[in-house]
PDB file of N, CA and C in Angstrom:
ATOM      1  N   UNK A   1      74.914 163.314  73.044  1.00  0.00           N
ATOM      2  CA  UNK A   1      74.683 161.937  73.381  1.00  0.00           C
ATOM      3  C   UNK A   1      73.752 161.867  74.584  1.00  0.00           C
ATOM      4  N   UNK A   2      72.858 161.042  74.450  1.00  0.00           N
ATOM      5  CA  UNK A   2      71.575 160.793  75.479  1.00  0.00           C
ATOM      6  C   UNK A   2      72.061 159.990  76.737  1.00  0.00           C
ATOM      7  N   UNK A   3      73.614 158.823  76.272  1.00  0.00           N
ATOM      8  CA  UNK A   3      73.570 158.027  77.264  1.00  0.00           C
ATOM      9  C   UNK A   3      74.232 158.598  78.483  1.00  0.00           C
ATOM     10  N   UNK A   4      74.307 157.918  79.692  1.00  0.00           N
ATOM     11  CA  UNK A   4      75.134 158.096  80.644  1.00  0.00           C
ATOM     12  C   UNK A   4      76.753 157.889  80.708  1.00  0.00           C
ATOM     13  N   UNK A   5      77.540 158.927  80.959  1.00  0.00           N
ATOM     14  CA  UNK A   5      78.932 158.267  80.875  1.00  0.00           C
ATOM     15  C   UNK A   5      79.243 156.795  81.293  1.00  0.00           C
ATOM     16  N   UNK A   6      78.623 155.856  82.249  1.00  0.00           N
ATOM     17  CA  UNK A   6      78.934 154.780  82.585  1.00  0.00           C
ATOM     18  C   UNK A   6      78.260 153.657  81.292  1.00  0.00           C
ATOM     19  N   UNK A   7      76.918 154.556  81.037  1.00  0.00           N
ATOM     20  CA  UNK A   7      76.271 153.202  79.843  1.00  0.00           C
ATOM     21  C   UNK A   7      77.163 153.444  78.557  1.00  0.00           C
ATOM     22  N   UNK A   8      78.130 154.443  78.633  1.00  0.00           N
ATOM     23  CA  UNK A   8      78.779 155.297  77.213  1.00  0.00           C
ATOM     24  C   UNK A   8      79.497 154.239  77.272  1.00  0.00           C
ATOM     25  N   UNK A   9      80.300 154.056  78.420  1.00  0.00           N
ATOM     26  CA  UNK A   9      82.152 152.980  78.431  1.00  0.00           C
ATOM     27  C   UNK A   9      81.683 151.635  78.311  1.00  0.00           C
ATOM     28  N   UNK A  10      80.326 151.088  79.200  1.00  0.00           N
ATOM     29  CA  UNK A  10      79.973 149.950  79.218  1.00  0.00           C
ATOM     30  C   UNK A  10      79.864 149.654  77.477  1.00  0.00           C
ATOM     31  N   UNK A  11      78.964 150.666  76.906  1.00  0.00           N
ATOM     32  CA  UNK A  11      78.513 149.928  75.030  1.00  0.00           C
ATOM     33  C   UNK A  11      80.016 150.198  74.630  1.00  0.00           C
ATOM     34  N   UNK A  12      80.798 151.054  74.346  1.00  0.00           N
ATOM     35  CA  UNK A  12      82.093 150.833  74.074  1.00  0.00           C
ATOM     36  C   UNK A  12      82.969 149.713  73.880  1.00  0.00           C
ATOM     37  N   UNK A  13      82.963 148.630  75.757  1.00  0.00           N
ATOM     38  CA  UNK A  13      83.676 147.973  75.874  1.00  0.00           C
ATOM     39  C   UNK A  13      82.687 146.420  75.408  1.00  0.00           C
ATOM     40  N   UNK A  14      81.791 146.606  74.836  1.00  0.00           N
ATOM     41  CA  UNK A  14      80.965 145.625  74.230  1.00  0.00           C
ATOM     42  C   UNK A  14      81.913 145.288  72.237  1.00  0.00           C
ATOM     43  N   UNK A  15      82.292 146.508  72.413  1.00  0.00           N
ATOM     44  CA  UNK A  15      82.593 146.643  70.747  1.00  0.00           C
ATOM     45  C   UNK A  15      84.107 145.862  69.976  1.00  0.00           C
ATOM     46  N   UNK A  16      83.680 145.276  69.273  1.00  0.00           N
ATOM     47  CA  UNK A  16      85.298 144.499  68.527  1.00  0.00           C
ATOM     48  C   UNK A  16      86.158 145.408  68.400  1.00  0.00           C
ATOM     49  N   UNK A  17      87.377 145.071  68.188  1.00  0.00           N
ATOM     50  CA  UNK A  17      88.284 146.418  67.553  1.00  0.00           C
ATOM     51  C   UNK A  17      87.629 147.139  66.161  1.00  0.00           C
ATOM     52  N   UNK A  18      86.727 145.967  65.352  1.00  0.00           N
ATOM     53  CA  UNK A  18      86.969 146.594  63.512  1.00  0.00           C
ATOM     54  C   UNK A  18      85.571 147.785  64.515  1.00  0.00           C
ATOM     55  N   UNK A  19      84.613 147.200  64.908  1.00  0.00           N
ATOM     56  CA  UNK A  19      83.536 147.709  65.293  1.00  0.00           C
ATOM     57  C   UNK A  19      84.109 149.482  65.991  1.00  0.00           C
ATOM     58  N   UNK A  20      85.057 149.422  67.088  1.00  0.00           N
ATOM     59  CA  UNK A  20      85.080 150.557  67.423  1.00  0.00           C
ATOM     60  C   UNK A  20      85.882 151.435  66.394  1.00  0.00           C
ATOM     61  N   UNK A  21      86.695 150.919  65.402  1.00  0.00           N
ATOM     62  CA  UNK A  21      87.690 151.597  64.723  1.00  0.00           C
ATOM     63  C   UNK A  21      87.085 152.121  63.378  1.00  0.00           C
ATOM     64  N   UNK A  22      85.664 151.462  63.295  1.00  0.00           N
ATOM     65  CA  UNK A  22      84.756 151.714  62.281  1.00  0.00           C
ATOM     66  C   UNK A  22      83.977 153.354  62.901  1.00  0.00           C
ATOM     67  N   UNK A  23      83.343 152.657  63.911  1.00  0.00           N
ATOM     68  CA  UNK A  23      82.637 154.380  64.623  1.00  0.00           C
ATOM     69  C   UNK A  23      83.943 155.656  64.468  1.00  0.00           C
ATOM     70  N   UNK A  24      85.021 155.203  65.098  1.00  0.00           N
ATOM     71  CA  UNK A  24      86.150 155.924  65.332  1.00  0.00           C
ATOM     72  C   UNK A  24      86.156 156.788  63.920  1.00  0.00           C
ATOM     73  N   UNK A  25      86.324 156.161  63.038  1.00  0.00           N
ATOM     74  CA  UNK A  25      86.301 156.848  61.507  1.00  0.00           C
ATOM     75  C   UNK A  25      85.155 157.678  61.585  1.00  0.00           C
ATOM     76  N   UNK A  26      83.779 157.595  61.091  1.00  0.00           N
ATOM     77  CA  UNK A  26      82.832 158.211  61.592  1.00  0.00           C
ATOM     78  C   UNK A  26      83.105 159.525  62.132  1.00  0.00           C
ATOM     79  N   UNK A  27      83.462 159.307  63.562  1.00  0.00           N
ATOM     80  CA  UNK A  27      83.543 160.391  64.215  1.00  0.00           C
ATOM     81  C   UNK A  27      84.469 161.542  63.912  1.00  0.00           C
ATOM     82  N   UNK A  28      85.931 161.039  62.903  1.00  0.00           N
ATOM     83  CA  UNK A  28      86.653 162.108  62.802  1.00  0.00           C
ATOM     84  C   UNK A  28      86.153 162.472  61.776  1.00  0.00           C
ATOM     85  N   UNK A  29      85.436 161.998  60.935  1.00  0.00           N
ATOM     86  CA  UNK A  29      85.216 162.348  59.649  1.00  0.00           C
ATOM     87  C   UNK A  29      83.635 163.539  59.532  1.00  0.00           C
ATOM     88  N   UNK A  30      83.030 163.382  60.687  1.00  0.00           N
ATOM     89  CA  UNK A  30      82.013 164.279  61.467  1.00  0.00           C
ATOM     90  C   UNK A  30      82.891 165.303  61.793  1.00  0.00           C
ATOM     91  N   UNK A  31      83.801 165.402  62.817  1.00  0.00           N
ATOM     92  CA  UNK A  31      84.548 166.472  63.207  1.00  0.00           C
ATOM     93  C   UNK A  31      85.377 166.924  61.977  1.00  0.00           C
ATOM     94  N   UNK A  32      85.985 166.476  61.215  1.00  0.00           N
ATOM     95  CA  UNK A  32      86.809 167.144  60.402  1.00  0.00           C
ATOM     96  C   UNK A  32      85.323 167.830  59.249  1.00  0.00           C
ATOM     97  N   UNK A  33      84.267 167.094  59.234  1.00  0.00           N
ATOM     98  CA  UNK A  33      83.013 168.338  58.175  1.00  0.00           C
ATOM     99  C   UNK A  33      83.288 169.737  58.858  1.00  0.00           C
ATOM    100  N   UNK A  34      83.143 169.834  59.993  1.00  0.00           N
ATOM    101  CA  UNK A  34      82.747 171.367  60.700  1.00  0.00           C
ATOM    102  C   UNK A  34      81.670 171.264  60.675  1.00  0.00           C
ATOM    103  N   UNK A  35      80.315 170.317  60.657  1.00  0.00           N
ATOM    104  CA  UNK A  35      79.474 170.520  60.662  1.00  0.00           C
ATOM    105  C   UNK A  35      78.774 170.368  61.725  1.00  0.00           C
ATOM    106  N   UNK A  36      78.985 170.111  62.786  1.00  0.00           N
ATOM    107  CA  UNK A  36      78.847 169.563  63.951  1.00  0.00           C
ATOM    108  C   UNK A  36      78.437 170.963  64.697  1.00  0.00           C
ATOM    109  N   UNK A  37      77.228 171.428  65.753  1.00  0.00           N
ATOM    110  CA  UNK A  37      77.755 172.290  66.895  1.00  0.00           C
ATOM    111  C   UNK A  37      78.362 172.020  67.923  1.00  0.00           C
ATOM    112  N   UNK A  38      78.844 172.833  68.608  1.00  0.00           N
ATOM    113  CA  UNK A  38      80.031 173.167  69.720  1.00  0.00           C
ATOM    114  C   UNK A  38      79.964 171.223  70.593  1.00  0.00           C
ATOM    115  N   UNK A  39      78.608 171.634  70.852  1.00  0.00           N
ATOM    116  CA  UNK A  39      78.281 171.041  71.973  1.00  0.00           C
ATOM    117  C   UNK A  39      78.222 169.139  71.714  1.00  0.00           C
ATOM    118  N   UNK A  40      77.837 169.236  70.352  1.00  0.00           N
ATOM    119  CA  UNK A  40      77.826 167.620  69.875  1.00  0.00           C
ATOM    120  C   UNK A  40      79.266 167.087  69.469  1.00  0.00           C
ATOM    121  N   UNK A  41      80.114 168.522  69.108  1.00  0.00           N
ATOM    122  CA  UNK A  41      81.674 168.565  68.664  1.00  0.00           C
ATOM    123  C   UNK A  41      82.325 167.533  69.862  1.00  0.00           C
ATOM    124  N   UNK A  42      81.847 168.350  71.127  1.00  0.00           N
ATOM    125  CA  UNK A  42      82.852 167.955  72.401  1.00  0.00           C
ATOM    126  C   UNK A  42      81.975 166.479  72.396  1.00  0.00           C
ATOM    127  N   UNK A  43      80.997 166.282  72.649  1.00  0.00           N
ATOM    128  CA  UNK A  43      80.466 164.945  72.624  1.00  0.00           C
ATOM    129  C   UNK A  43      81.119 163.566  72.078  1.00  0.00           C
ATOM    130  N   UNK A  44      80.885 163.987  70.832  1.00  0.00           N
ATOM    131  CA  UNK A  44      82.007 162.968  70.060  1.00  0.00           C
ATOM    132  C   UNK A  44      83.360 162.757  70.104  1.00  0.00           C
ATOM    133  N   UNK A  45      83.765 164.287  70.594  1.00  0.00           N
ATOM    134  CA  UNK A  45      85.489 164.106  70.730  1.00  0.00           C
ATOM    135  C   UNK A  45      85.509 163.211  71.670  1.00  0.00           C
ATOM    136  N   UNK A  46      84.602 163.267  73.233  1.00  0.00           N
ATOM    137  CA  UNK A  46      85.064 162.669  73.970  1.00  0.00           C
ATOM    138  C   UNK A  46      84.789 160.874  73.211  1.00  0.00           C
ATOM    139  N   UNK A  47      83.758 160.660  72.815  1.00  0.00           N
ATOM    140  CA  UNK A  47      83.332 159.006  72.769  1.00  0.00           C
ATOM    141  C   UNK A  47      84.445 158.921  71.697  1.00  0.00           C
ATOM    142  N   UNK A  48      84.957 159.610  71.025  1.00  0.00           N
ATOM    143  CA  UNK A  48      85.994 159.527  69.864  1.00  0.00           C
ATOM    144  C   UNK A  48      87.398 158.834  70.750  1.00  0.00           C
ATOM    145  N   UNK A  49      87.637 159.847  72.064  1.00  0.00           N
ATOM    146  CA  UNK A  49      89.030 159.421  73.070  1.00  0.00           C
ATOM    147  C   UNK A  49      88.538 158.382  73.455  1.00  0.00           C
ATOM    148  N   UNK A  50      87.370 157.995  73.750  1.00  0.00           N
ATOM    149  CA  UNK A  50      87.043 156.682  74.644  1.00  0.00           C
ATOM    150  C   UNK A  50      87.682 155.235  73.543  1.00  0.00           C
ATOM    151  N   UNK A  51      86.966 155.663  72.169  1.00  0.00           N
ATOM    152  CA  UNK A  51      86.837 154.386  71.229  1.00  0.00           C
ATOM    153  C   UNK A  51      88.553 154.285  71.538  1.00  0.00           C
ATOM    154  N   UNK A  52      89.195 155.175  70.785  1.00  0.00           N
ATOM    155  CA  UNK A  52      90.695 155.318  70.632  1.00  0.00           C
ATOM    156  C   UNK A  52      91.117 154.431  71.315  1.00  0.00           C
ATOM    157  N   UNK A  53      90.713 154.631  73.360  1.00  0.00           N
ATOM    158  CA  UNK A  53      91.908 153.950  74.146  1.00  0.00           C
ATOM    159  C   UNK A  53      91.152 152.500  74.015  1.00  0.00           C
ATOM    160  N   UNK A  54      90.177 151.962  73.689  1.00  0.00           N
ATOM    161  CA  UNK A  54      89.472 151.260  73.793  1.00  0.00           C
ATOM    162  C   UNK A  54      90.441 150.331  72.545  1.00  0.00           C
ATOM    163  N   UNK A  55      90.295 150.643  71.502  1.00  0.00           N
ATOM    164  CA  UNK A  55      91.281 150.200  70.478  1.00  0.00           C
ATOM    165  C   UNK A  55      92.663 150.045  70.618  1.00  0.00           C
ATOM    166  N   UNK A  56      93.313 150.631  71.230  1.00  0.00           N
ATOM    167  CA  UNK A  56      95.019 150.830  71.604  1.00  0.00           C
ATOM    168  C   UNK A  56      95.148 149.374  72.863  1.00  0.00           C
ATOM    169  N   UNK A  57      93.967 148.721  73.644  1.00  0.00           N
ATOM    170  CA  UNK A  57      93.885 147.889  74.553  1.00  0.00           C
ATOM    171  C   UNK A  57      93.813 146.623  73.706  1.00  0.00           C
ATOM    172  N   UNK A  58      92.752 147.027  72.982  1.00  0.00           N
ATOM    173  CA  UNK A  58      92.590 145.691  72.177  1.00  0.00           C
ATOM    174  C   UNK A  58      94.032 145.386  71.181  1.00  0.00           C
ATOM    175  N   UNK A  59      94.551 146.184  70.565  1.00  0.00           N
ATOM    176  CA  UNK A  59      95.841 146.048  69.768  1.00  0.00           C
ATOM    177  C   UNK A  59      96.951 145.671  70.778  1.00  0.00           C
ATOM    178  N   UNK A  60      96.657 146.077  72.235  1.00  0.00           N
ATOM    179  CA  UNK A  60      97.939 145.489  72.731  1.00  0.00           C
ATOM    180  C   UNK A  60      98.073 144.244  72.873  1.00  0.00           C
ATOM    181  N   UNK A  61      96.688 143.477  73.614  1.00  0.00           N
ATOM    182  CA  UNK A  61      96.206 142.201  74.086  1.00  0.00           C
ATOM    183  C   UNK A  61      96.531 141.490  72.992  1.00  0.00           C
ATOM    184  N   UNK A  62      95.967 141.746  71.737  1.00  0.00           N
ATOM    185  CA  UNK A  62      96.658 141.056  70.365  1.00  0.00           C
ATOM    186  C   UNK A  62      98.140 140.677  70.023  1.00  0.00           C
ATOM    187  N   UNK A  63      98.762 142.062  70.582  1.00  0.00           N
ATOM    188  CA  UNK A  63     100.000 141.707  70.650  1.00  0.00           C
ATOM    189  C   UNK A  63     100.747 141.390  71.729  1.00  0.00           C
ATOM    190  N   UNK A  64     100.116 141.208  72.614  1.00  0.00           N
ATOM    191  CA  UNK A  64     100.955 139.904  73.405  1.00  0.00           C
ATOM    192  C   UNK A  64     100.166 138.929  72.945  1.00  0.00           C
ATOM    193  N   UNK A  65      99.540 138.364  72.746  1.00  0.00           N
ATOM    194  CA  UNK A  65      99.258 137.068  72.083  1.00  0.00           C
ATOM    195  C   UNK A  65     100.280 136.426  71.480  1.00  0.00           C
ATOM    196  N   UNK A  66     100.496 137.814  70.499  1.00  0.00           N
ATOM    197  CA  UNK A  66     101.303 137.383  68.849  1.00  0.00           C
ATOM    198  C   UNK A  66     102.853 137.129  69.748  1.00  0.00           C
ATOM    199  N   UNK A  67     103.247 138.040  70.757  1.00  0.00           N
ATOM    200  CA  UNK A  67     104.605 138.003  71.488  1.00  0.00           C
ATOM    201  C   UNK A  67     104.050 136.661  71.909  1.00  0.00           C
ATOM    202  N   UNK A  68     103.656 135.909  72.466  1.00  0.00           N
ATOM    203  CA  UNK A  68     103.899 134.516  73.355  1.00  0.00           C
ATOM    204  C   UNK A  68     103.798 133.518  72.308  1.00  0.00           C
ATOM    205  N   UNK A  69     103.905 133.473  71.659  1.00  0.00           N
ATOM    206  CA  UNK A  69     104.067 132.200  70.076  1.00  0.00           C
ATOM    207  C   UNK A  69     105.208 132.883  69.337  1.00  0.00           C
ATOM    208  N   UNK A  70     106.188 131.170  69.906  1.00  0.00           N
ATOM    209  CA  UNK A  70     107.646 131.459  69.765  1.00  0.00           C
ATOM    210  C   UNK A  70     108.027 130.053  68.770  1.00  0.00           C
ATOM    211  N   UNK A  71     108.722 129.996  68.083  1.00  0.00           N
ATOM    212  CA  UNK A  71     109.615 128.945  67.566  1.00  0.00           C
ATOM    213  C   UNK A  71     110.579 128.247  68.201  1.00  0.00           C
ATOM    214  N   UNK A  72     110.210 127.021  68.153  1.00  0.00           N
ATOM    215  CA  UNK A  72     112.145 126.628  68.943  1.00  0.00           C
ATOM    216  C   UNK A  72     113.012 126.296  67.783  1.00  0.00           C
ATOM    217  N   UNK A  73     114.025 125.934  68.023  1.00  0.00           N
ATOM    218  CA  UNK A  73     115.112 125.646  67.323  1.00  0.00           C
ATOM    219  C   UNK A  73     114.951 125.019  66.261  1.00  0.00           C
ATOM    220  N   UNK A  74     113.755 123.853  66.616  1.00  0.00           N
ATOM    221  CA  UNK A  74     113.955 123.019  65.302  1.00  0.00           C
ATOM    222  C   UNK A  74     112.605 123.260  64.486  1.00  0.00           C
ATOM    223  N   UNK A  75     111.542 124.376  64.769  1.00  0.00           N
ATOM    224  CA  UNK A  75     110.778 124.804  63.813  1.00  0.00           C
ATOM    225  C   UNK A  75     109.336 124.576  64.654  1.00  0.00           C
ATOM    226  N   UNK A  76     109.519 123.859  65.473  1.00  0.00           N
ATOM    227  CA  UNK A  76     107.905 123.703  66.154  1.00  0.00           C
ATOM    228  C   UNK A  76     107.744 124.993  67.084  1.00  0.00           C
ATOM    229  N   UNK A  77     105.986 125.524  66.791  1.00  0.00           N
ATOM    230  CA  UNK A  77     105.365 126.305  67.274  1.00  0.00           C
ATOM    231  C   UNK A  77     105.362 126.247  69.109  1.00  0.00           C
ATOM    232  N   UNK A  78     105.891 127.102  69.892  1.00  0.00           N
ATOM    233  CA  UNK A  78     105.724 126.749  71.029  1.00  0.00           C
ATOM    234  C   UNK A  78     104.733 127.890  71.863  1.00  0.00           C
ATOM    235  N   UNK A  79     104.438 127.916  72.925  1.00  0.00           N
ATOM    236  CA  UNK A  79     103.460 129.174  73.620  1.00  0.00           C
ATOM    237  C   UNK A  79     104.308 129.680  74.785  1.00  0.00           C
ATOM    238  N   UNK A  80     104.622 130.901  74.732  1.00  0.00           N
ATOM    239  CA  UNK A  80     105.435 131.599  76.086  1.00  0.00           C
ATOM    240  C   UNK A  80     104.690 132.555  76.408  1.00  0.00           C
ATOM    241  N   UNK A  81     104.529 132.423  78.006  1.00  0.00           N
ATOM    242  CA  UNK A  81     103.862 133.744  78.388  1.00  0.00           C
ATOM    243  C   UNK A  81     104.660 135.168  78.089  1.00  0.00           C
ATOM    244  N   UNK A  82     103.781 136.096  78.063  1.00  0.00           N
ATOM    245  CA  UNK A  82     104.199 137.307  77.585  1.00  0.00           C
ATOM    246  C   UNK A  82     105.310 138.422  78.472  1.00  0.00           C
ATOM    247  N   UNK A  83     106.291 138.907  78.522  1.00  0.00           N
ATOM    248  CA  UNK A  83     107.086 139.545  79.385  1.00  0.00           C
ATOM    249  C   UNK A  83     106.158 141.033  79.339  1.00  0.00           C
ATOM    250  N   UNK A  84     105.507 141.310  79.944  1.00  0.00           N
ATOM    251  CA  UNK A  84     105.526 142.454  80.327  1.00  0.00           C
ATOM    252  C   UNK A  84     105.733 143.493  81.168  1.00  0.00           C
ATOM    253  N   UNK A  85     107.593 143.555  80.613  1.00  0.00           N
ATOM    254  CA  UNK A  85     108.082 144.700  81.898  1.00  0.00           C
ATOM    255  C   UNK A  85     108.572 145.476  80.914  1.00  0.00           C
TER     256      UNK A  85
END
């Protein structure tokens, strides 16, 4: 990879979830060919860990979303902030 580790995380954190989980595929599917050398191997593994946590953030944020939309008793949609402890 040509870019700089900082321009690497910055285009990363530009990317949707489908967008990084799309490259993400890609990349294991590069590493699992064997076709890769050593040096482009580690390359991708790393932007591979980056997409990953990059995705695991976005799935959480989603799900507190989905946690703060609650029902009350009698069926109406209500909004609760999210407990996160």
């Amino acid at each position: 990879m040509t870019e700089s580790p900082a321009a690497d995380d910055a285009d990363i954190s530009t990317l949707s979830f489908e967008q990084a989980l799309a490259e993400l595929e890609r990349i294991v599917s590069e590493l699992e060919s064997g076709e890769a050398d050593l040096e482009r191997a580690v390359d991708v593994y790393r932007r591979g860990a980056k997409l990953r946590a990059h995705c695991e953030a976005k799935l959480k944020a989603a799900q507190m979303k989905v946690d703060s939309i609650l029902l009350d008793s009698d069926g109406a949609v209500r909004a609760e902030k999210a407990d996160l402890s």
